[in-house]
Protein backbone atom coordinates (compact mmCIF):
# COMPACT_ATOMS: atom_id res chain seq x y z
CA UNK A 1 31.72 0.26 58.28
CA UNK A 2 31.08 -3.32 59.58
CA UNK A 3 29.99 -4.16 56.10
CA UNK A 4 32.78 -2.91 53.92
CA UNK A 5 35.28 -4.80 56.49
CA UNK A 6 33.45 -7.94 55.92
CA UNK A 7 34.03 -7.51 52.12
CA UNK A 8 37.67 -6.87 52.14
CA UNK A 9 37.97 -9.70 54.40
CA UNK A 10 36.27 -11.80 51.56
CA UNK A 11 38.48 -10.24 49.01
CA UNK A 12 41.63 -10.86 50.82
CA UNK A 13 40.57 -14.42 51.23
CA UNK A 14 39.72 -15.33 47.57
CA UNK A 15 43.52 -13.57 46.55
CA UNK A 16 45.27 -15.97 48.66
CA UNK A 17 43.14 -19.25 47.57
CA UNK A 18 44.67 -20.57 44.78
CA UNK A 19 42.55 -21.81 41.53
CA UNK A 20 41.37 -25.38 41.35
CA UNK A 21 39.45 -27.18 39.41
CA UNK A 22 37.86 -30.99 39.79
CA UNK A 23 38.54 -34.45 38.14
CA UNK A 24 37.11 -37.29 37.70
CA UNK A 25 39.31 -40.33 38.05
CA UNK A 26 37.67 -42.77 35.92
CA UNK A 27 39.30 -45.74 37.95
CA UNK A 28 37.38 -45.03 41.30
CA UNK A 29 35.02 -42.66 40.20
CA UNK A 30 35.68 -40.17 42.65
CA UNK A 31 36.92 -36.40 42.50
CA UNK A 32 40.03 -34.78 43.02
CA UNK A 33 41.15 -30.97 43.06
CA UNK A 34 44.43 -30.22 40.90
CA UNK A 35 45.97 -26.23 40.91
CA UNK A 36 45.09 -24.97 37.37
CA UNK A 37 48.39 -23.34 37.73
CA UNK A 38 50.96 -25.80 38.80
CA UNK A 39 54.72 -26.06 39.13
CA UNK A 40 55.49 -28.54 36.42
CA UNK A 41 59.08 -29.31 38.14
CA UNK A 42 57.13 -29.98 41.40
CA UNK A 43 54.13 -32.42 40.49
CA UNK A 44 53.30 -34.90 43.75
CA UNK A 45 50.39 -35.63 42.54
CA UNK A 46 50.65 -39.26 41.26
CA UNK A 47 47.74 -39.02 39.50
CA UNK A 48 49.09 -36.54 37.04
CA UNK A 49 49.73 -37.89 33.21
CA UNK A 50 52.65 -36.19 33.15
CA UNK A 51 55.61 -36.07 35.32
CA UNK A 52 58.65 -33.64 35.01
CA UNK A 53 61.90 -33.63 36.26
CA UNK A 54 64.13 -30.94 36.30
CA UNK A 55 67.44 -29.32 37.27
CA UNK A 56 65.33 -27.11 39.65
CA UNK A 57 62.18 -27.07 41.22
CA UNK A 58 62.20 -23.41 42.22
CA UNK A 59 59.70 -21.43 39.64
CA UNK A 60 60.57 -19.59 36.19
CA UNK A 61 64.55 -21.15 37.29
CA UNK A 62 64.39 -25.15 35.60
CA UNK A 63 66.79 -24.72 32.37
CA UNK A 64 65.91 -28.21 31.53
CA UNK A 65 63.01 -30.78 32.16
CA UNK A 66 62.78 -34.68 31.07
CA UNK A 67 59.00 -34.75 31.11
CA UNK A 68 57.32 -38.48 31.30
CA UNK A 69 53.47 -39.44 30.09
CA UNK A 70 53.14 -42.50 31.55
CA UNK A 71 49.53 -43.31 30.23
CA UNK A 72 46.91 -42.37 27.36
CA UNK A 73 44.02 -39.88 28.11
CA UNK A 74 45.94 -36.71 28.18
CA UNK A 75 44.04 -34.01 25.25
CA UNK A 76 45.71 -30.55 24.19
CA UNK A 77 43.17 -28.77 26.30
CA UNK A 78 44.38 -30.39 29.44
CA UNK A 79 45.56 -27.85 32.18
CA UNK A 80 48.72 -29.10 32.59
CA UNK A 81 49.88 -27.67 29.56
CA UNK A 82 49.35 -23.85 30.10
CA UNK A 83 51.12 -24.56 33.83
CA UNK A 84 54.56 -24.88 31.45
CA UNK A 85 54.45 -20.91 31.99
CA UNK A 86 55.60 -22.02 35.92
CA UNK A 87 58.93 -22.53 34.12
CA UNK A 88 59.29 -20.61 31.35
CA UNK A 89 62.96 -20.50 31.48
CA UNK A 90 62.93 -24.16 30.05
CA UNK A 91 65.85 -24.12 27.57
CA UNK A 92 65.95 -28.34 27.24
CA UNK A 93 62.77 -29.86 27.23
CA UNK A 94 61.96 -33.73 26.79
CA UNK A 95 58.82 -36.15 26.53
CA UNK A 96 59.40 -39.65 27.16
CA UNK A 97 56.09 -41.76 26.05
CA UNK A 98 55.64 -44.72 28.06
CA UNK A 99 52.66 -46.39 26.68
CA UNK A 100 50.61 -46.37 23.12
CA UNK A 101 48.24 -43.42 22.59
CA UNK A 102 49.51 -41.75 25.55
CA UNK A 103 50.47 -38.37 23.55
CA UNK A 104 49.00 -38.42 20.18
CA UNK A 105 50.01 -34.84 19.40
CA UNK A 106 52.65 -31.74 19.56
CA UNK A 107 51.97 -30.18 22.48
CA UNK A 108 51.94 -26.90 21.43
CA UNK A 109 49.99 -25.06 24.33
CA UNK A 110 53.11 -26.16 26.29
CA UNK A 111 55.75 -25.20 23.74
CA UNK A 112 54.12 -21.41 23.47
CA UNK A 113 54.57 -20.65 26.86
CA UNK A 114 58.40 -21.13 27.18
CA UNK A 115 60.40 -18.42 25.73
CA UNK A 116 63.20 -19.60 26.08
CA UNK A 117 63.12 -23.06 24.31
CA UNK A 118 65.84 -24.07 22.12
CA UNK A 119 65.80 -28.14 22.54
CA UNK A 120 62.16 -30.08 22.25
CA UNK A 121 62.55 -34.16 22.02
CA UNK A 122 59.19 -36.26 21.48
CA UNK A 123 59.84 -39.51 21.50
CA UNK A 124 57.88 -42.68 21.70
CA UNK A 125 54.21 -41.28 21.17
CA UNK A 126 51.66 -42.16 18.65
CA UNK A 127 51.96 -38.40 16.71
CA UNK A 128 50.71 -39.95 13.53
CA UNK A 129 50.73 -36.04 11.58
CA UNK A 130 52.69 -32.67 12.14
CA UNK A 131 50.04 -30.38 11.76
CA UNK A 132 50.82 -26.82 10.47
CA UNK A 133 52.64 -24.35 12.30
CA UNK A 134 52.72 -27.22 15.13
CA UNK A 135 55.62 -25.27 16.76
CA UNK A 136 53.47 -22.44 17.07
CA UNK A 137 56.51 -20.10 14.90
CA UNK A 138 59.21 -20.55 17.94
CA UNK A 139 61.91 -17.90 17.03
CA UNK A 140 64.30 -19.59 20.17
CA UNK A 141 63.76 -23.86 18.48
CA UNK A 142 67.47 -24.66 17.03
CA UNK A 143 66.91 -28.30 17.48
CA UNK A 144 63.46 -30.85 17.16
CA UNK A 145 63.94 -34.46 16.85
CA UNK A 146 60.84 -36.11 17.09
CA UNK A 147 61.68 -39.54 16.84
CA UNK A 148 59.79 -43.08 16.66
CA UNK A 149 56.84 -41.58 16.97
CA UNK A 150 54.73 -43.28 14.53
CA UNK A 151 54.23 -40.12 12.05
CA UNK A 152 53.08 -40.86 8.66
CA UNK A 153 52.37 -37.67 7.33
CA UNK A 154 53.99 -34.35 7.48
CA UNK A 155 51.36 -31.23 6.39
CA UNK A 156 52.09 -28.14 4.38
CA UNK A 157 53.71 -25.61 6.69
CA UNK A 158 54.50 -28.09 9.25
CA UNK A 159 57.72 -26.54 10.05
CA UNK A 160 57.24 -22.95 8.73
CA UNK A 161 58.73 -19.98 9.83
CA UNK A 162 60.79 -21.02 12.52
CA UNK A 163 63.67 -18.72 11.68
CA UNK A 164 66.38 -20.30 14.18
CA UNK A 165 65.32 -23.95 13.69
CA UNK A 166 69.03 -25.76 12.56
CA UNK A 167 68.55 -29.32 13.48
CA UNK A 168 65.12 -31.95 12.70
CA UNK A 169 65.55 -34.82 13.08
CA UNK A 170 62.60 -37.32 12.04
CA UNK A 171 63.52 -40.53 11.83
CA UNK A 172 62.20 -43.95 13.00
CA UNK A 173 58.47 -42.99 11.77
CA UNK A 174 56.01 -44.01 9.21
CA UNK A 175 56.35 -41.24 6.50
CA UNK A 176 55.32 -42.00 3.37
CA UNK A 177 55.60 -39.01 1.33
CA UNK A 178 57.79 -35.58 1.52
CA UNK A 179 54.94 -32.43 -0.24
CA UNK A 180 56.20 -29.21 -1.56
CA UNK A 181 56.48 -26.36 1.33
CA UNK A 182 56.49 -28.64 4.22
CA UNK A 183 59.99 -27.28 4.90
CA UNK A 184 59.30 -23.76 4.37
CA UNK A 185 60.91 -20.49 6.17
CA UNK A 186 63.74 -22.32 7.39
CA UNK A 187 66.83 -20.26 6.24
CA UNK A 188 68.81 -21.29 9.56
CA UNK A 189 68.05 -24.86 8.82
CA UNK A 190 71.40 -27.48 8.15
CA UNK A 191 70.56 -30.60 9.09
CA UNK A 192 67.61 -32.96 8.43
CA UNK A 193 67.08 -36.42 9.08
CA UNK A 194 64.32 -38.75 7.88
CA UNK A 195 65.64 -41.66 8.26
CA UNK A 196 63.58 -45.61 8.47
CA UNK A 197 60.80 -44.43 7.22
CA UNK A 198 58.54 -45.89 4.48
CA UNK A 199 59.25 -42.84 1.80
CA UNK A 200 59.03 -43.52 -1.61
CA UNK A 201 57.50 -39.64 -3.17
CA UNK A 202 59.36 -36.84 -2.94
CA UNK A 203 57.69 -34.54 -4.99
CA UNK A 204 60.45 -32.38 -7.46
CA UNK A 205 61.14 -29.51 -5.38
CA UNK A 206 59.65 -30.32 -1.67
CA UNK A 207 63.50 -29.23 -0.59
CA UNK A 208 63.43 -26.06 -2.40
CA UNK A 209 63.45 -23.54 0.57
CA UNK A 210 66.31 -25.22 2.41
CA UNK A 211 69.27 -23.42 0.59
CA UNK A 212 71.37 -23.85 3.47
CA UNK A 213 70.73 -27.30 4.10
CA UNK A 214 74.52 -29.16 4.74
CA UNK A 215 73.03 -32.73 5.72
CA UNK A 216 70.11 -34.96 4.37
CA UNK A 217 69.65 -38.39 5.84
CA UNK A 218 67.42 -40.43 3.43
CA UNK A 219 68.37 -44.00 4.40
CA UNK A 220 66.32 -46.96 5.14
CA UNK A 221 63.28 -45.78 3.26
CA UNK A 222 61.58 -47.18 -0.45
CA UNK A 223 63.08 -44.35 -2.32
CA UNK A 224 62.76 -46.01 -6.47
CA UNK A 225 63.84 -43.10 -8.67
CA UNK A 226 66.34 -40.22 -8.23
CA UNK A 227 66.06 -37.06 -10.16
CA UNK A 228 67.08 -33.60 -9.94
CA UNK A 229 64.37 -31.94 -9.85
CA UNK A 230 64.11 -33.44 -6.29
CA UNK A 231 67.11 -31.63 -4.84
CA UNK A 232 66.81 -28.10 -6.30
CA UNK A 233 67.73 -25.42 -4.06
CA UNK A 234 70.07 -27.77 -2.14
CA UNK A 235 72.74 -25.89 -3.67
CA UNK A 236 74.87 -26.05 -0.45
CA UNK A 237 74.27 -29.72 0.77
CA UNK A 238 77.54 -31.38 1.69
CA UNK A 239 76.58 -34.51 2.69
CA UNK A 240 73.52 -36.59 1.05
CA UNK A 241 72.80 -40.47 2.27
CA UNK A 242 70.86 -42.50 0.34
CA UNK A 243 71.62 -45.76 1.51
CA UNK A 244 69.13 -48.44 2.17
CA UNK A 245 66.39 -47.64 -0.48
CA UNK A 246 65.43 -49.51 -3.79
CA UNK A 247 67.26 -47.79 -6.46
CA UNK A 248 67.72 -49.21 -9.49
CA UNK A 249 69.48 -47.07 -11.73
CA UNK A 250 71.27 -43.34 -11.73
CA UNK A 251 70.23 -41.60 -14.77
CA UNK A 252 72.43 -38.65 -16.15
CA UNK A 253 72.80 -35.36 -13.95
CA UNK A 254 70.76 -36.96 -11.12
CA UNK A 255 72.67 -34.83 -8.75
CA UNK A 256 73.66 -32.35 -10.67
CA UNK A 257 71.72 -29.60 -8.45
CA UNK A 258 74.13 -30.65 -5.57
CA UNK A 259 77.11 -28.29 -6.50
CA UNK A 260 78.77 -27.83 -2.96
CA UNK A 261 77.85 -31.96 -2.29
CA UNK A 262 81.40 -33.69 -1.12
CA UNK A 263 80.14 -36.88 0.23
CA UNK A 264 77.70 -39.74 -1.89
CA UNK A 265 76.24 -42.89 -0.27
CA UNK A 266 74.11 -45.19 -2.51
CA UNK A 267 74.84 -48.41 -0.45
CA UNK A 268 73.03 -51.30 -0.23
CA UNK A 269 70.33 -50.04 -2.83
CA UNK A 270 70.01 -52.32 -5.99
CA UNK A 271 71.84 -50.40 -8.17
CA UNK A 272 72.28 -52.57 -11.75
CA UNK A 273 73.18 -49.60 -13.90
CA UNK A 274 74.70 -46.21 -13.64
CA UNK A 275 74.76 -43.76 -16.73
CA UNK A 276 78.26 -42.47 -17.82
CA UNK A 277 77.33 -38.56 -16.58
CA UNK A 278 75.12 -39.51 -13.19
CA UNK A 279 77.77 -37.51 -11.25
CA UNK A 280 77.93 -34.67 -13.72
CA UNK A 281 78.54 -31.37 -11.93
CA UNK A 282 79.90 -32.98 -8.81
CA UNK A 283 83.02 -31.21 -8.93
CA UNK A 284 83.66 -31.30 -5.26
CA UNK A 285 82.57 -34.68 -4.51
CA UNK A 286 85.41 -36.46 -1.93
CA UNK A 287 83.52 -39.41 -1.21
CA UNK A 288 81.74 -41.90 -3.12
CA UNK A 289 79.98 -45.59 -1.46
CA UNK A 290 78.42 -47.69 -4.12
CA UNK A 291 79.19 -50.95 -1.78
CA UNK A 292 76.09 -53.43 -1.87
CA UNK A 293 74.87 -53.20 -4.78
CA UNK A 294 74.50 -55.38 -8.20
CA UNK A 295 76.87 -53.69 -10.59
CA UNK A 296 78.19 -55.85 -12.99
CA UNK A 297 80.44 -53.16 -14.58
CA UNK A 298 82.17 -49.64 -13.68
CA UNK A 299 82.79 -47.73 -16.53
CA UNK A 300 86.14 -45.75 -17.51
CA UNK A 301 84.09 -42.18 -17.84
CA UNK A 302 81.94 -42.26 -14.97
CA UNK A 303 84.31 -40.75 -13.03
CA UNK A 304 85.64 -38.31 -15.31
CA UNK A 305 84.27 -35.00 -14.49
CA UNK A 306 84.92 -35.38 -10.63
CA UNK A 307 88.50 -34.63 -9.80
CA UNK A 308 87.97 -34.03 -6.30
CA UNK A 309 87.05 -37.71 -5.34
CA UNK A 310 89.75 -39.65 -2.72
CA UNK A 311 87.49 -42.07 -2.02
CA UNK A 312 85.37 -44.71 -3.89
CA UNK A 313 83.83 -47.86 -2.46
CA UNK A 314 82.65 -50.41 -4.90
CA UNK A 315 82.93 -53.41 -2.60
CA UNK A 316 80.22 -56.36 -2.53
CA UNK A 317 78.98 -55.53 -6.04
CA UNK A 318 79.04 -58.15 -9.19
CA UNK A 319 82.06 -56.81 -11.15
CA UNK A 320 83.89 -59.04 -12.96
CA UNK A 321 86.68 -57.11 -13.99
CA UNK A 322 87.55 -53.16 -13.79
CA UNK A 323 90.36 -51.16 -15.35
CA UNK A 324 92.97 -48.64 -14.31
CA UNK A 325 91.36 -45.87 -16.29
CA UNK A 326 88.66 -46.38 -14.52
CA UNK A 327 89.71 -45.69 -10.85
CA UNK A 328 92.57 -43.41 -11.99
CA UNK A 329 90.78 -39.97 -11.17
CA UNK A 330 90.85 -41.34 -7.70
CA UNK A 331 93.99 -42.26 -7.47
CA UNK A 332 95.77 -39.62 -8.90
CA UNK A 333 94.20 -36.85 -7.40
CA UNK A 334 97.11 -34.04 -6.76
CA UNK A 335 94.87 -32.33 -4.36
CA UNK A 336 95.16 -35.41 -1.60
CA UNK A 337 97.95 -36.99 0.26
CA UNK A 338 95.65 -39.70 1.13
CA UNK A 339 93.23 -42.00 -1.05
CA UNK A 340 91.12 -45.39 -1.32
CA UNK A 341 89.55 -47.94 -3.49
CA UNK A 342 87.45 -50.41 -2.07
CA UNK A 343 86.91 -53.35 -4.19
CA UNK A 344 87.11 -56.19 -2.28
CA UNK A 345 83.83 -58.64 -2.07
CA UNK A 346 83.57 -58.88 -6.36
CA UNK A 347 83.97 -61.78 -8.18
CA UNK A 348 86.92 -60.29 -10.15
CA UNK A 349 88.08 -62.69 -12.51
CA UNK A 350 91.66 -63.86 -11.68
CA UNK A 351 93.38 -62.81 -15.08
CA UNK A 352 95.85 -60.08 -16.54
CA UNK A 353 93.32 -57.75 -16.61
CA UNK A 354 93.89 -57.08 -13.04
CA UNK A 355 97.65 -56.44 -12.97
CA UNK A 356 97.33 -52.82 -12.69
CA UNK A 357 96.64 -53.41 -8.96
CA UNK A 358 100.04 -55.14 -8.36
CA UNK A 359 102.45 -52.14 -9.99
CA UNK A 360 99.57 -49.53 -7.68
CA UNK A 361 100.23 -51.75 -4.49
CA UNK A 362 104.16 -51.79 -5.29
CA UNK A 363 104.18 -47.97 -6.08
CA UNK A 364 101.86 -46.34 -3.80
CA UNK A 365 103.33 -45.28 -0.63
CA UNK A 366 99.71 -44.24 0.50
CA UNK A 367 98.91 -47.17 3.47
CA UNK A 368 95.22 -46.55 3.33
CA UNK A 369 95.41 -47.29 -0.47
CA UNK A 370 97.85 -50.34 0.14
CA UNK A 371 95.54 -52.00 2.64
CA UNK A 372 92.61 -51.69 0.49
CA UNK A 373 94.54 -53.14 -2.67
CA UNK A 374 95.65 -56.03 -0.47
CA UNK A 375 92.14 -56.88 0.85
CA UNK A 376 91.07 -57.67 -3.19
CA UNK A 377 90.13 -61.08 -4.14
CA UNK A 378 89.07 -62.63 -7.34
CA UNK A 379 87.63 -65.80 -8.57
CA UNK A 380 89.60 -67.91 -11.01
CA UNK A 381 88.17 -67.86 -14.39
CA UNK A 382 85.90 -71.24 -15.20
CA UNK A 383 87.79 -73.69 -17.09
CA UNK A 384 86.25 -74.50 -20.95
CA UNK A 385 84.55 -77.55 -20.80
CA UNK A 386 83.99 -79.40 -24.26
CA UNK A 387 81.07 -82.23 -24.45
CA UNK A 388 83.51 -84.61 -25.20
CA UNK A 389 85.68 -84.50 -22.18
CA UNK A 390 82.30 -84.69 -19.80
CA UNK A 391 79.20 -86.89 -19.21
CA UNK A 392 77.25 -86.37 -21.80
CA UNK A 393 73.52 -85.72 -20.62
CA UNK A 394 70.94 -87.60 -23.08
CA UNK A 395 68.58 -84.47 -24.24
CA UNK A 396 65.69 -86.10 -23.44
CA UNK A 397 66.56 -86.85 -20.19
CA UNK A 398 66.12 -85.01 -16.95
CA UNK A 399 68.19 -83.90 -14.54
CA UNK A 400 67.92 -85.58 -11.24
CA UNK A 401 67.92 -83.14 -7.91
CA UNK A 402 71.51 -83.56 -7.49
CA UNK A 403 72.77 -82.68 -10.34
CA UNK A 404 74.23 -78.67 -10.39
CA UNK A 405 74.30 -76.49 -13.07
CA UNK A 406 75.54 -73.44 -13.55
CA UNK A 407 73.27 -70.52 -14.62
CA UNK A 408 74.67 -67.37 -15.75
CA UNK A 409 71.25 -65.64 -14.95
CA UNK A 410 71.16 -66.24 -11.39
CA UNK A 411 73.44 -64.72 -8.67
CA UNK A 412 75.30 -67.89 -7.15
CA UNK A 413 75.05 -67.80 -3.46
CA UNK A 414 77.34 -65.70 -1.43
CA UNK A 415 78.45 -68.79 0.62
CA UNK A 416 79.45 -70.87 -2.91
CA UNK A 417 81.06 -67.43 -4.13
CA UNK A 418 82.83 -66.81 -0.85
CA UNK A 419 84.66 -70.35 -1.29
CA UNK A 420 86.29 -69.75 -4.71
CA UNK A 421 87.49 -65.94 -4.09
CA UNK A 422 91.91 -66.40 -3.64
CA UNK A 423 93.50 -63.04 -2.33
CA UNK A 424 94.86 -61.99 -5.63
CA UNK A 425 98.36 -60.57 -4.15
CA UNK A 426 98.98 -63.92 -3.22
CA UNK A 427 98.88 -65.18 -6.61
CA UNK A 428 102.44 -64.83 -8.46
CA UNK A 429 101.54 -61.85 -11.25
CA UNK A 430 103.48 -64.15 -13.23
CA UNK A 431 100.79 -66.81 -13.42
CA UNK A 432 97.79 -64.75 -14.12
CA UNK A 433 96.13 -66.02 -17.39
CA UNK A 434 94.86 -63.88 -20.15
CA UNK A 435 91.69 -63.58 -21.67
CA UNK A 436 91.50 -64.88 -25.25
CA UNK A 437 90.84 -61.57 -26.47
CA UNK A 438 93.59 -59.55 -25.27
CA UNK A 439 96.00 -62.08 -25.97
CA UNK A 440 94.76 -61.26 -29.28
CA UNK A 441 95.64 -57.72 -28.60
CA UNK A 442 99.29 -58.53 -28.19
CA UNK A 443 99.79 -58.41 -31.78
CA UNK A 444 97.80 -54.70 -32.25
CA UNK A 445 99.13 -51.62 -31.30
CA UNK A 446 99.06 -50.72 -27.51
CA UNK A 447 95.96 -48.28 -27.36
CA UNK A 448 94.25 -46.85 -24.43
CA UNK A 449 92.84 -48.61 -22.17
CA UNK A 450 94.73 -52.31 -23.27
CA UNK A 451 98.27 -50.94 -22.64
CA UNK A 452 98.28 -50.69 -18.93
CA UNK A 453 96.27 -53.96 -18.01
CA UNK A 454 98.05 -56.37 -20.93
CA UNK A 455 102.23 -55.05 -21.18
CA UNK A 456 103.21 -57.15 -18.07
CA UNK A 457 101.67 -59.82 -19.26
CA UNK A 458 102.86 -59.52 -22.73
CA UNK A 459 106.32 -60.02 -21.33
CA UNK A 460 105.75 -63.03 -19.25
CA UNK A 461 104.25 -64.97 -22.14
CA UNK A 462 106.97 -64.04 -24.25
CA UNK A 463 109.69 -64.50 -22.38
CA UNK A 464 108.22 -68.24 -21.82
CA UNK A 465 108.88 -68.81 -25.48
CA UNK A 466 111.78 -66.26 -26.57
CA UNK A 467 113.71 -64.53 -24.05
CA UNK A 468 115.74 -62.77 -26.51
CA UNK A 469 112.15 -60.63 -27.57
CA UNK A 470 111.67 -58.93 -24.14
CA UNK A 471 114.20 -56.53 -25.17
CA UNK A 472 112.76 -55.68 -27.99
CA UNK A 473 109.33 -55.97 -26.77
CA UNK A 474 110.28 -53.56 -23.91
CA UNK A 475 112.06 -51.00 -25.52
CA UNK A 476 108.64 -50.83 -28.07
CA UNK A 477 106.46 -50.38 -25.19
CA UNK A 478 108.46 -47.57 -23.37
């Protein structure tokens, strides 16, 4: 009897002893005992590489913990990870890296034991790839941002199967390329951000699976070449930015997958040409940005097939000139009380090709369309020079450093650009010269698109000479 007492002593003992197990501390080379199964929201230990705070401390009640890994040395196999089951209520969970290499991975042993979890932030760590399944198929994750965190390479599956997932955010990292089915079993998923990173592949369909995708932040990345073969299945995306990267050119239909898009940025790219049916099949585009790039000319059909557009932003580009039929989709849009044109930082030539925008300004009774029409400047047209009103320059001799030329191949500096450009409402519509060639035009009949940049003009010069034809002139023209 004495015996079996002893051993449920014993047993009573060992059930109330909690498990332990020993570390070294590298530091002072000594031991310590840390509970295998801890309260992550009550850590005193200092020694821990990871420190929690939350909005309780009581177990399985914390809805939220700001978790901090304050230095390197911490592996996926560490115990701290399956003691996340302490609190596995966690709806709002953090990690704040404090130093390089201190988490160099998803911590997915951690992210497995909370149930709950709907909000996971990693930010600051030294992640450098997403390994498949690395959210171990959460059916509670709506949002994952996992920024600055030094990624450069996302693997197949990385993201698969998380059925509620709505929200990833990856921007700030290293990420080079974008491979087919790394965004696969998503169906819940509407907004994705990758941007400042160093992309420049997307592989033709790597977006495929994301048919309810509403936002796609490609900014500040090396992105060369635009196709549509890299949006299919983004049937539903509203709202696509693309500014930042090193684009060149549009090409015809390069969005053309993008049926639902309504809003375009392609700022600050390097944009020289755009082909007359890039926006074909954008019928519900609203919003267009094109500021910041080098186009040296809009054409009148580019805009054509998008009748939904109130807003187009051409500013800081190299135009020279730009019609009425160009910009009149925009404008005259039935479906919107309000519109804009942007074209304010071009070097517009100051010349009747531009009095379209004083009868808009007069007529308009749109303020968001005034102010923009008022901001326009232009740069008056170089005067012809002949040889014999100038210094001639002896062929065979060179130039010296001071002397300044003018070449048409090379952008002149904003700074010398800057100083020529004359608001053009403040110059008297009167006064506006006319291009050799469509004073030319005067004579021929008023055609599309001549008639609406030349008739005011027509009258002024006439009138100069022989009042009595502006009658006649003006009852022609109406």
């Amino acid at each position: 009897m004495e015996q079996i007492t002893k051993h449920l002593i014993i047993i009573a003992s060992l059930m109330t002893v909690r498990p332990a197990f020993t570390v070294k501390d590298d530091k002072t080379d000594t031991y310590y005992q840390i509970p295998v199964f801890t309260n992550i929201c009550d850590i005193v230990d200092r020694r821990s590489l990871v420190h929690c705070y939350c909005d309780s401390t009581k177990p399985k009640v914390a809805t939220r913990a700001d978790c901090w890994v304050f230095t390197g040395g911490i592996t996926p196999e560490d115990p701290i990870w399956p003691s996340f089951s302490s609190q596995s209520e966690i709806e709002h969970l953090m990690f704040n890296v404090r130093s390089d290499e201190a988490l160099t991975f998803i911590p997915a042993k951690a992210i497995v034991r909370l149930e709950r979890l709907k909000h996971i932030s990693i930010q600051f760590g030294t992640i450098q790839s997403v390994p498949p399944y690395a959210f171990t198929n959460s059916s509670t994750i709506r949002q994952i941002s996992l920024r600055s965190n030094k990624i450069s390479s996302l693997e197949r599956h990385s993201f698969a199967q998380m059925m509620m997932l709505a929200n990833l955010s990856l921007d700030d990292n290293q990420i080079t390329e974008l491979r087919r089915d790394v965004f696969f079993g998503l169906p819940n998923l509407h907004v994705l951000h990758l941007s400042n990173n160093n992309l420049s592949l997307i592989h033709e369909g790597c977006f495929k699976h994301l048919n309810n995708l509403i936002e796609l932040k490609l900014d500040l990345n090396s992105i060369t070449v635009v196709t549509r073969e890299m949006f299919e299945g983004l049937e539903n995306l509203s709202r696509l930015n693309l500014r930042s990267n090193r684009l060149a050119m549009v090409g015809n239909l390069a969005f053309s997958e993008l049926w639902g898009l309504k809003e375009l940025m392609l700022d600050n790219n390097a944009i020289e040409y755009i082909s007359e049916r890039a926006f074909g099949g954008l019928t519900q585009l609203r919003k267009l940005t094109l500021s910041g790039n080098k186009l040296t000319a809009f054409y009148e059909d580019i805009l054509e097939d998008i009748r939904s557009l109130i807003i187009l932003d051409l500013r800081d580009n190299l135009l020279e000139t730009i019609s009425y039929e160009t910009i009149r989709p925009v404008v005259e849009n039935e479906k919107s009380a309000s519109t804009a044109v942007y074209l304010d930082g071009n070097p517009l030539s100051c010349n009747c090709r531009l009095s379209w925008i004083y009868h808009l300004r007069n007529e308009t009774k749109d303020s968001t369309l005034k102010h923009a029409l008022e901001k326009i400047s232009c740069v008056a047209d170089p005067v012809d020079k002949h040889p014999e009103d100038n210094n001639a320059i002896d062929e065979n001799t060179l130039a010296d450093e001071n002397y300044e030329y003018y070449d048409k191949g090379e952008e002149e500096s904003k700074e010398k650009l800057q100083a020529k450009f004359t608001k053009l409402v403040d110059i008297p519509l009167e006064t506006l010269p006319c291009p050799k060639e469509l004073m030319q035009s005067i004579d021929e009949s008023y055609g599309h698109p001549i008639q609406n940049e030349i008739r005011l003009k027509a009258y002024s010069n006439v009138a100069s000479v022989a009042p009595s034809l502006v009658i006649v002139l003006m009852v022609i023209l109406i």
